[in-house]
Protein backbone atom coordinates (compact mmCIF):
# COMPACT_ATOMS: atom_id res chain seq x y z
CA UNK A 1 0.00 0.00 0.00
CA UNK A 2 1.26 3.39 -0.79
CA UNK A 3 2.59 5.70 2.30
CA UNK A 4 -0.11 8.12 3.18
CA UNK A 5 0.83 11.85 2.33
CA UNK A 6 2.04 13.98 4.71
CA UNK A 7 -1.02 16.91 5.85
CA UNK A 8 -0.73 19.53 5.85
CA UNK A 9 0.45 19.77 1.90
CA UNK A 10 2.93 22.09 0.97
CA UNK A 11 1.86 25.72 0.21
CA UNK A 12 1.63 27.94 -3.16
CA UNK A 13 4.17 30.11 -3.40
CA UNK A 14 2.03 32.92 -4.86
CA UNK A 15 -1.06 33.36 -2.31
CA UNK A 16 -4.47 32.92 -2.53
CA UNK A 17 -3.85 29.86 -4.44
CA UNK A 18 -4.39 26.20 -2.95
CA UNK A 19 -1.26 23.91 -2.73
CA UNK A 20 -0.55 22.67 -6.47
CA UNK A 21 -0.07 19.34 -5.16
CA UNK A 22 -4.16 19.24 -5.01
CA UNK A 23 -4.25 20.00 -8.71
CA UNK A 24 -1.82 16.64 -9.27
CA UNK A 25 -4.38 14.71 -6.72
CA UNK A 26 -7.67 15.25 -8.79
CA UNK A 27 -5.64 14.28 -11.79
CA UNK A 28 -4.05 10.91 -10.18
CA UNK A 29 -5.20 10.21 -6.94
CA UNK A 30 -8.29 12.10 -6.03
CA UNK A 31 -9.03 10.45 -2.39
CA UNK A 32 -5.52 9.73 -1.23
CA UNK A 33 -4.93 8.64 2.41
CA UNK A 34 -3.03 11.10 4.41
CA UNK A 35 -1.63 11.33 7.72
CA UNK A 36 -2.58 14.17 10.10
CA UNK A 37 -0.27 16.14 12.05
CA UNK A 38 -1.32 14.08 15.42
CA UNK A 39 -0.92 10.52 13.63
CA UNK A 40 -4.51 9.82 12.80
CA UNK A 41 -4.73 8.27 9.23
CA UNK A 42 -7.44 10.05 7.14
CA UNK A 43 -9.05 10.36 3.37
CA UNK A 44 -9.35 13.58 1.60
CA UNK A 45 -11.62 14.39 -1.22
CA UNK A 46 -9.86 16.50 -3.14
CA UNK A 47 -12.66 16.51 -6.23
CA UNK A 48 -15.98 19.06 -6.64
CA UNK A 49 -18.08 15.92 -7.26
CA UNK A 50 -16.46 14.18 -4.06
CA UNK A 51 -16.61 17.15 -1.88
CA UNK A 52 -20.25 17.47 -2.53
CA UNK A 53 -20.72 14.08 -1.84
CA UNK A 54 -19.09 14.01 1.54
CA UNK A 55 -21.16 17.38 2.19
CA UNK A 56 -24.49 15.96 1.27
CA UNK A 57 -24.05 11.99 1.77
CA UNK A 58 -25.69 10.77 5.39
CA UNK A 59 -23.02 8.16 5.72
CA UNK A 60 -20.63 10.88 6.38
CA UNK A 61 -20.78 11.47 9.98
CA UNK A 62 -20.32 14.77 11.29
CA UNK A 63 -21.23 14.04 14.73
CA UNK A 64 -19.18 11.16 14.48
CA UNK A 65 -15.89 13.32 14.29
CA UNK A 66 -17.05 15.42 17.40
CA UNK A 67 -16.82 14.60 20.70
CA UNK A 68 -14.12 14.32 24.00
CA UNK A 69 -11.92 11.99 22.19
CA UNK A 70 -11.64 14.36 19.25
CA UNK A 71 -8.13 16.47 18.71
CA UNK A 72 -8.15 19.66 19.52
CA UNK A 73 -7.81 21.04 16.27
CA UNK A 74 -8.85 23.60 14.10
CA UNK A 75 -12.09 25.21 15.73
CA UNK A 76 -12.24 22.32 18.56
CA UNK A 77 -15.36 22.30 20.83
CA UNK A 78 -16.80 24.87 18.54
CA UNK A 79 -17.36 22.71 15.52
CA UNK A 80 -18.44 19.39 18.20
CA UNK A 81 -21.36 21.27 19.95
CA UNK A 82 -22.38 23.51 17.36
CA UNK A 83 -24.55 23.00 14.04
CA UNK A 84 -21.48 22.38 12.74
CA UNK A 85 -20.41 19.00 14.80
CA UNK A 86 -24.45 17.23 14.30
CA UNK A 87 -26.05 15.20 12.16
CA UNK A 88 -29.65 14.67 11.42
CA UNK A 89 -32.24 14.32 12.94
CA UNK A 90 -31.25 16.35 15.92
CA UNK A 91 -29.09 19.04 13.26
CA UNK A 92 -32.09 19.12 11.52
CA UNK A 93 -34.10 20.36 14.69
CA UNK A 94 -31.42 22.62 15.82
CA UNK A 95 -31.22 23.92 12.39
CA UNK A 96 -34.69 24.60 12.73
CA UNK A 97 -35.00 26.33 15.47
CA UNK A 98 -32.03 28.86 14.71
CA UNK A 99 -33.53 29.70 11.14
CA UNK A 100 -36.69 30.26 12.92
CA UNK A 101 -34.87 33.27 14.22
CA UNK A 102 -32.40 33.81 11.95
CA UNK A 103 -34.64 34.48 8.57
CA UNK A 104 -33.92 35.68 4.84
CA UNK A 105 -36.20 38.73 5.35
CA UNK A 106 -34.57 40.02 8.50
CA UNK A 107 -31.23 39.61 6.54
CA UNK A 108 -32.48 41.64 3.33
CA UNK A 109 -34.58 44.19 5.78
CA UNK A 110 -30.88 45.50 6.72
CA UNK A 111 -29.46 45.97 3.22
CA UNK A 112 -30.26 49.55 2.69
CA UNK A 113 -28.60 50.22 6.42
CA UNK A 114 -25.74 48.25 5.71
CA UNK A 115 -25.43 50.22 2.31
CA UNK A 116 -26.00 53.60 4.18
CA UNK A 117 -23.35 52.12 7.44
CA UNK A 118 -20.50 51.45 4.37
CA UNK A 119 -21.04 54.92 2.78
CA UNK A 120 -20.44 56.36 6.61
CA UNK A 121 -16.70 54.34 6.66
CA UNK A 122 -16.00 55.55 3.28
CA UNK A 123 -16.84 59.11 4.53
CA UNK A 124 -14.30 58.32 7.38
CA UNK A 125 -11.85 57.25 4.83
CA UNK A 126 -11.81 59.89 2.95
CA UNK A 127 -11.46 62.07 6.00
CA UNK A 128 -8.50 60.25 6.98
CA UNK A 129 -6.69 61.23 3.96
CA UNK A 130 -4.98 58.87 1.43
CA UNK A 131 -3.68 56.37 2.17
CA UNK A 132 -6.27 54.59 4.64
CA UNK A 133 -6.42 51.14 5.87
CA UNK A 134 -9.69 49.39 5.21
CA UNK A 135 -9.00 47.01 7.97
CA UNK A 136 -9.71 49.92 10.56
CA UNK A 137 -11.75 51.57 8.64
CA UNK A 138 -14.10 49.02 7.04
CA UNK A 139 -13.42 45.38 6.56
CA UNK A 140 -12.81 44.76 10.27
CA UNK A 141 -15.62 47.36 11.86
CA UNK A 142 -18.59 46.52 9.17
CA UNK A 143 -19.32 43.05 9.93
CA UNK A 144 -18.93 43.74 13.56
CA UNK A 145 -21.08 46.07 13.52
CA UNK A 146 -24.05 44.23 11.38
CA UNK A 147 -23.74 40.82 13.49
CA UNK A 148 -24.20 42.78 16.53
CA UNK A 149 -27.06 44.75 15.68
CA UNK A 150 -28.92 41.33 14.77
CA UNK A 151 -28.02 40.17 17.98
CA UNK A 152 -28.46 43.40 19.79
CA UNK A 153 -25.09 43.50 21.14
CA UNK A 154 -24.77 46.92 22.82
CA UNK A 155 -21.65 48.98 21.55
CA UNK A 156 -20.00 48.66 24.69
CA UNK A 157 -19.45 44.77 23.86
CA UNK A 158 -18.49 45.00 20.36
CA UNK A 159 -14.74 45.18 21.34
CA UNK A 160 -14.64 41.92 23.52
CA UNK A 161 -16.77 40.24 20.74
CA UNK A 162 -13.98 41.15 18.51
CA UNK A 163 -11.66 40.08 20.73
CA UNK A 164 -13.42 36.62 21.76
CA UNK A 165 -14.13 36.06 18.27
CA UNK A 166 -10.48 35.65 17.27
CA UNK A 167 -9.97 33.74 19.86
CA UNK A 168 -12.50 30.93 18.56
CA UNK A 169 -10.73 30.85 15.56
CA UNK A 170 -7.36 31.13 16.59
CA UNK A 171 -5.10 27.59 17.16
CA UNK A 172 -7.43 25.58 19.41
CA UNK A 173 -4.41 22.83 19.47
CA UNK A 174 -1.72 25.76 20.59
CA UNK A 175 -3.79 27.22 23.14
CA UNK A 176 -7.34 25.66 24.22
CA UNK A 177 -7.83 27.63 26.86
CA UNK A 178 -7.92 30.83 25.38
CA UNK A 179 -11.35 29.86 22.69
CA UNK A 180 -12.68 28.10 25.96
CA UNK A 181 -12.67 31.45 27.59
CA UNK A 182 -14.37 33.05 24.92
CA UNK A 183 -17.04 30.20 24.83
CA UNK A 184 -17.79 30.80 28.75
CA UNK A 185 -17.88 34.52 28.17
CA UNK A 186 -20.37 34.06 25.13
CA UNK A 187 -22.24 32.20 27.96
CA UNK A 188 -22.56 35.18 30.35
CA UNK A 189 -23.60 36.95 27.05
CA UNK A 190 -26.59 34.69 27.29
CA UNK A 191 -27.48 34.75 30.80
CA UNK A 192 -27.64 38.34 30.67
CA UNK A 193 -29.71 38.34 27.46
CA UNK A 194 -32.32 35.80 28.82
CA UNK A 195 -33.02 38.05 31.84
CA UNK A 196 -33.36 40.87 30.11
CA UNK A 197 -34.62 39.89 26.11
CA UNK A 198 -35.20 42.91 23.78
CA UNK A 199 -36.45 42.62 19.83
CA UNK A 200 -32.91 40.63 18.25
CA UNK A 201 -31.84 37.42 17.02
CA UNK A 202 -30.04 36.54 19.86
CA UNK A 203 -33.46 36.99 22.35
CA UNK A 204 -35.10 34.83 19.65
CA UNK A 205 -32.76 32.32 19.53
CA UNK A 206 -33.06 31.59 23.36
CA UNK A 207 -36.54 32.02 23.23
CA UNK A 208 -37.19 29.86 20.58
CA UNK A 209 -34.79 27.36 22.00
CA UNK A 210 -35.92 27.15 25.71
CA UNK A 211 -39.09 25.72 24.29
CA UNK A 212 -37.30 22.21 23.42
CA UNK A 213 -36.50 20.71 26.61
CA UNK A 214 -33.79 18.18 24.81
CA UNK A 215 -31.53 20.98 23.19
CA UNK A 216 -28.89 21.53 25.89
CA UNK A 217 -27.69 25.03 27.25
CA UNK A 218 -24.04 23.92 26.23
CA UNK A 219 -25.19 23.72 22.76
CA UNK A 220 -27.05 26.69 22.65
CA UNK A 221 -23.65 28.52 23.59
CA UNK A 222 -21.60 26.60 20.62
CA UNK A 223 -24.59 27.43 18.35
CA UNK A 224 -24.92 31.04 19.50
CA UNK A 225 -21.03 31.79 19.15
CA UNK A 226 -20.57 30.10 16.32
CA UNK A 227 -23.49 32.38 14.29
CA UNK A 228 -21.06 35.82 16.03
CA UNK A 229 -17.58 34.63 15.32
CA UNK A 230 -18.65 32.97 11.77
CA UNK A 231 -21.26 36.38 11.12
CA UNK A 232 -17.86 38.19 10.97
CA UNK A 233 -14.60 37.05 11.35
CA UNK A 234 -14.79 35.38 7.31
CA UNK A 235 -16.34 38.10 6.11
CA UNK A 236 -13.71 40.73 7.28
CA UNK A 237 -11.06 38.61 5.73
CA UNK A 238 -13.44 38.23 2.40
CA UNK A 239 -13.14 41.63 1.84
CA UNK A 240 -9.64 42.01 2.55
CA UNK A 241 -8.69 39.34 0.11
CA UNK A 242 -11.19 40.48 -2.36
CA UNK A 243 -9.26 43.71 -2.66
CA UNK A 244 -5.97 41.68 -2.49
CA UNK A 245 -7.11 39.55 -5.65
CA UNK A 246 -8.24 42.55 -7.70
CA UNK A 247 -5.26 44.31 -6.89
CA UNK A 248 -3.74 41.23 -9.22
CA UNK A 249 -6.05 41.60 -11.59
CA UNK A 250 -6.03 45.34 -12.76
CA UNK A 251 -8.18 45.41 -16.03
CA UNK A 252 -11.00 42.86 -14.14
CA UNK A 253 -10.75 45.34 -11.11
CA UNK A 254 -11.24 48.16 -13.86
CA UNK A 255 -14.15 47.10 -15.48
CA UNK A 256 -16.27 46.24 -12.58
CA UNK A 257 -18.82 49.02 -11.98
CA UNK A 258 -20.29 49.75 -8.43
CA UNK A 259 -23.69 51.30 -9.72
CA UNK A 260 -24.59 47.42 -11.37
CA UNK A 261 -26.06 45.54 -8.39
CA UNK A 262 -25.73 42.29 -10.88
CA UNK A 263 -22.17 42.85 -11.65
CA UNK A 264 -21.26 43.39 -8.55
CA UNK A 265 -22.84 39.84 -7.21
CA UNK A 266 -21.31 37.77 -9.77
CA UNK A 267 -17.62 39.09 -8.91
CA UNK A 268 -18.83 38.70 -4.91
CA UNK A 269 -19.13 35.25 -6.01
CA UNK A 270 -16.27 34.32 -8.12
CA UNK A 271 -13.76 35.88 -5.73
CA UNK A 272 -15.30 33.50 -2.91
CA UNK A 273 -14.76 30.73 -5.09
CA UNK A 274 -11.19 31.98 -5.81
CA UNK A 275 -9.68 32.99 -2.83
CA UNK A 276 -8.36 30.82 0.34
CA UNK A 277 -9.24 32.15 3.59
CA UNK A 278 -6.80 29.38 5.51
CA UNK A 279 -3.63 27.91 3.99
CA UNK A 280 -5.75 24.49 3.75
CA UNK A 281 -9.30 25.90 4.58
CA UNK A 282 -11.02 24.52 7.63
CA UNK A 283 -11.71 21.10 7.17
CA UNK A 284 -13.97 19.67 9.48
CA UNK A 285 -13.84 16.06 9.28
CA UNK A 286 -16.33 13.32 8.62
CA UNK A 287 -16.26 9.79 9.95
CA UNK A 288 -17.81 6.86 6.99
CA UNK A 289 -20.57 5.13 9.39
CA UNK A 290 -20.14 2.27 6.90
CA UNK A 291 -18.41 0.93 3.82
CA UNK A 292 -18.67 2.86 0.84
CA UNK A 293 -17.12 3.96 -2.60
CA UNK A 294 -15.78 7.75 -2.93
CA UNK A 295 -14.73 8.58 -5.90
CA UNK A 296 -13.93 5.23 -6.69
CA UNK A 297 -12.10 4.31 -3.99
CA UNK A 298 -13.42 2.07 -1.19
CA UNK A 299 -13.50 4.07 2.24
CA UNK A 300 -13.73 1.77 5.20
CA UNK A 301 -16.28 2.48 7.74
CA UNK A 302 -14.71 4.16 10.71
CA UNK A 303 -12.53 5.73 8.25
CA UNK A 304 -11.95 10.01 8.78
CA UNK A 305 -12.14 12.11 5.74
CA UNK A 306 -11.57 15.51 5.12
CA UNK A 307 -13.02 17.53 2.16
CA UNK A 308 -11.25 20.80 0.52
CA UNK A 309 -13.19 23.15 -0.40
CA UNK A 310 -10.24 25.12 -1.71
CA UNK A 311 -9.65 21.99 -3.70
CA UNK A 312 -12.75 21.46 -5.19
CA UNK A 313 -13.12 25.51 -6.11
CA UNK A 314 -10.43 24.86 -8.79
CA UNK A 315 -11.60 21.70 -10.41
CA UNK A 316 -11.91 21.57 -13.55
CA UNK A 317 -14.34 19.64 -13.59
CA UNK A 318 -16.53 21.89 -12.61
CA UNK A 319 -15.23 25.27 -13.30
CA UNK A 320 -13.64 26.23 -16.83
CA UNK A 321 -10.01 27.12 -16.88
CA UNK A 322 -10.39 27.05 -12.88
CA UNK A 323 -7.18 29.28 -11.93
CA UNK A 324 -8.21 32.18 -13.54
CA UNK A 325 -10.23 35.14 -11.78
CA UNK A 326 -13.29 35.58 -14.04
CA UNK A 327 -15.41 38.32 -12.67
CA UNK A 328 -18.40 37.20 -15.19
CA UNK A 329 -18.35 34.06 -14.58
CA UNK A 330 -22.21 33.09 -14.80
CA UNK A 331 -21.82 29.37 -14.04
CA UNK A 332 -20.38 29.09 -10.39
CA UNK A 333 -21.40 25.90 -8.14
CA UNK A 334 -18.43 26.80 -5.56
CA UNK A 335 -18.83 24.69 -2.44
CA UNK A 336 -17.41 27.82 -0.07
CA UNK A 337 -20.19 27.97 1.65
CA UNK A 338 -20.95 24.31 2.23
CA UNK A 339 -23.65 22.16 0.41
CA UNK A 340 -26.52 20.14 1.89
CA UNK A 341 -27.43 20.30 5.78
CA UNK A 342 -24.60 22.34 6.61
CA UNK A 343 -24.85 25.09 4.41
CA UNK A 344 -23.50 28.25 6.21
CA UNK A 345 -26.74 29.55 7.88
CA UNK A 346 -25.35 33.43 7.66
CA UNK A 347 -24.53 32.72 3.70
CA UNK A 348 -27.19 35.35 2.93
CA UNK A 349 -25.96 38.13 5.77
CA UNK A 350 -22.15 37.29 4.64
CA UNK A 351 -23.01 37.70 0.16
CA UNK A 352 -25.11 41.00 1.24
CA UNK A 353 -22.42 42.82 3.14
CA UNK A 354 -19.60 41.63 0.83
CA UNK A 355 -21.61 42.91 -2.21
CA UNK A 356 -22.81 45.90 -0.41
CA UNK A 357 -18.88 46.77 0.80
CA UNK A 358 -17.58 45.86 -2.81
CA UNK A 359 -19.91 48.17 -4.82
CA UNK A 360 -19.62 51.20 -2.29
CA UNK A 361 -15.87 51.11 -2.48
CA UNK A 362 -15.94 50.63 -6.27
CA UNK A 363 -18.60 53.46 -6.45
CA UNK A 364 -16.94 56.27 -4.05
CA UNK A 365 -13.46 55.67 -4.67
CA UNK A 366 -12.17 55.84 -8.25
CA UNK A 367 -9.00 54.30 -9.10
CA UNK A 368 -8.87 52.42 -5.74
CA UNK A 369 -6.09 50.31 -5.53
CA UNK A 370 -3.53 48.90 -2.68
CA UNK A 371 -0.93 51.68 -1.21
CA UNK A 372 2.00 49.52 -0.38
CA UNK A 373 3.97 46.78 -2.38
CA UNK A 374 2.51 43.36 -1.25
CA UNK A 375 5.31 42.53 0.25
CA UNK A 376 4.72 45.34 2.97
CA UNK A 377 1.64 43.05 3.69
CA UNK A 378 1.22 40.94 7.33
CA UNK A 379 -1.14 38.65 8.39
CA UNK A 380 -2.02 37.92 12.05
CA UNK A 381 -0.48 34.96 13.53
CA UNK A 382 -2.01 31.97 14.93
CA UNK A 383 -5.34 32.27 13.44
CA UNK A 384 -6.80 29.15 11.08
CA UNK A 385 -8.26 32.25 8.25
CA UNK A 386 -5.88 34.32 6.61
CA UNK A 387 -6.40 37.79 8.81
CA UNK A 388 -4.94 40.77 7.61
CA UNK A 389 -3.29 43.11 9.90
CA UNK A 390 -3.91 45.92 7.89
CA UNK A 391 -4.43 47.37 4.12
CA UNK A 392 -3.66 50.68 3.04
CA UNK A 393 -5.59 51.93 0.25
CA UNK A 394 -5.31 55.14 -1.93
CA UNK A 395 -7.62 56.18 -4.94
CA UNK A 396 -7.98 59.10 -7.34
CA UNK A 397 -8.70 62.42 -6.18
């Protein structure tokens, strides 16, 4: 039998792109067995098709993966007591419950404030004179801002939300004890919120959960934080990158108009599908509950498999000529926002802020572009998503 590869794979030398070694895997060896940093021996699905099929297929066991026996890894409790680490029937229920609350209408009912909220941080860039970074200015405070206002959290939290945020998505296997903090402060969040409810998501959420006696208050912390960390922290580094990758790309960047709302959502969408927010994106890990064929190769049951999104974002397959930025691009299944029962929940929050900061940058600030070589560029330490620790931008007068 051939060694299992060594994971994590090397990286591209030119950022945002995936490894190249995935492009030689969907070629040769699409599921390959690899070996995990802690020993464990795994499968990854390096394919669109065999993404999507560990997304949507039942006999991939989420739950499975979770639990006290389970590495600390990646997002660690977080993705084992959250919508994230369940499986039907009871992720169904949860799932449920939270959508009951969390609804397309009150997402779309806040479109014209975000719109009005991104023209007031371009005003403040502008006042800050050229160049400005649109990490302080606007990638980092927007989403912030929107999350909290659907969970009514008062301005005097926003900063420890920021700060307990990071830490849920910073190296759970380095330093557990700082996400596990955050978790029990997110806790006291909710305590205080269930004495004293007011017209949000989060008084909705606990209302609407405290009427299922089975749905545990542990959970209800997992699933609450996970919704505030995930309702920003990817979205800040969205836009970062999205201004990174057009930066590359100067004649795209060029043509794309901020007055066409249409224009506007199909480059929103390619540059999710093109851009890596973590050197391997986060992989949560499934567990085969039986037997079973991926891809054409047998899987044991018991077995763990990972599937990269990153991966299957630039098969061919599925995308034409995959590695290059096409900003009209009409035909885009990317699987960055999950498929099946674990679609992202805040997909519609996360496509109308990056659409509504994309256009009102593109429509304010002629000839933006980056002020610094990319080499002047850092990104935070520690974290699993590519954070930025700051981007100075400059545009025409």
């Amino acid at each position: 039998m051939t060694p299992p590869l060594r994971f994590p794979l090397p990286q591209a030398e030119v950022m945002p792109h995936p490894s190249p070694e995935y492009a030689r895997l969907r070629a040769s060896d699409p599921v390959p067995r690899i070996a995990l940093p802690d020993g464990t021996i795994a499968y990854l699905a390096t394919r669109h098709a065999d993404v999507r099929q560990v997304f949507t297929d039942p006999r991939f066991s989420r739950a499975a993966a979770s639990g006290p026996e389970r590495p600390e890894w990646e997002l660690g409790s977080l993705a084992d007591d959250s919508l994230l680490g369940m499986d039907p029937p009871r992720h169904t229920k949860v799932r449920r419950v939270v959508s009951s609350a969390f609804t397309a209408r009150r997402v779309e009912s806040m479109r014209a404030d975000v719109a009005r909220l991104v023209d007031g941080m371009i005003d403040d860039m502008v006042a800050a004179g050229r160049p400005a970074d649109l990490v302080e200015h606007l990638s980092q405070p927007l989403p912030i801002f929107v999350i909290s206002e659907l969970f009514g959290v008062g301005e005097e939290d926003r900063g420890r939300l920021k700060e307990w945020s990071d830490a849920l998505v910073s190296d759970w296997a380095a330093d557990p004890e700082r996400p596990k903090a955050a978790l029990a402060a997110f806790g006291e969040l909710i305590a205080q919120r269930r004495k004293n409810p007011g017209d949000d998501l989060m008084s909705a959420l606990i209302a609407a959960w405290d009427q299922h006696d089975d749905l545990s208050e542990r959970e209800l912390v997992s699933v609450t934080a996970g919704i505030l960390a995930g309702g920003h922290e990817s979205t800040t580094n969205q836009i970062n990158l999205f201004l990174l990758v057009l930066s590359r790309h100067p004649e795209q960047f060029a043509s794309l108009r901020g007055d066409d709302p249409a224009a506007i959502a199909r480059a929103a969408e390619e540059l999710t599908r093109y851009i890596q927010l973590g050197d391997n994106g986060i992989l949560l890990p499934r567990i085969a509950t039986v037997d079973l064929d991926l891809g054409g190769v047998p899987i044991p049951a018991g077995s763990v498999v990972l599937p990269v999104v990153s991966s299957a974002n630039r098969d061919p397959a599925a995308f034409a000529e995959p590695d290059r930025l096409d900003l009209t691009r009409a035909v885009n299944p990317h699987v960055a926002y999950g498929v099946g029962p674990h679609h992202c929940l805040g997909a519609a929050l996360a496509r109308m802020e990056l659409q509504e900061a994309l256009g009102g940058l593109l429509r304010r600030l002629p000839g933006l572009r980056i002020a610094v070589p990319e080499s002047e560029l850092r990104f935070k330490p520690g974290l699993i998503v590519r954070s930025m620790e700051a981007l100075p931008l400059t545009w025409d007068a």
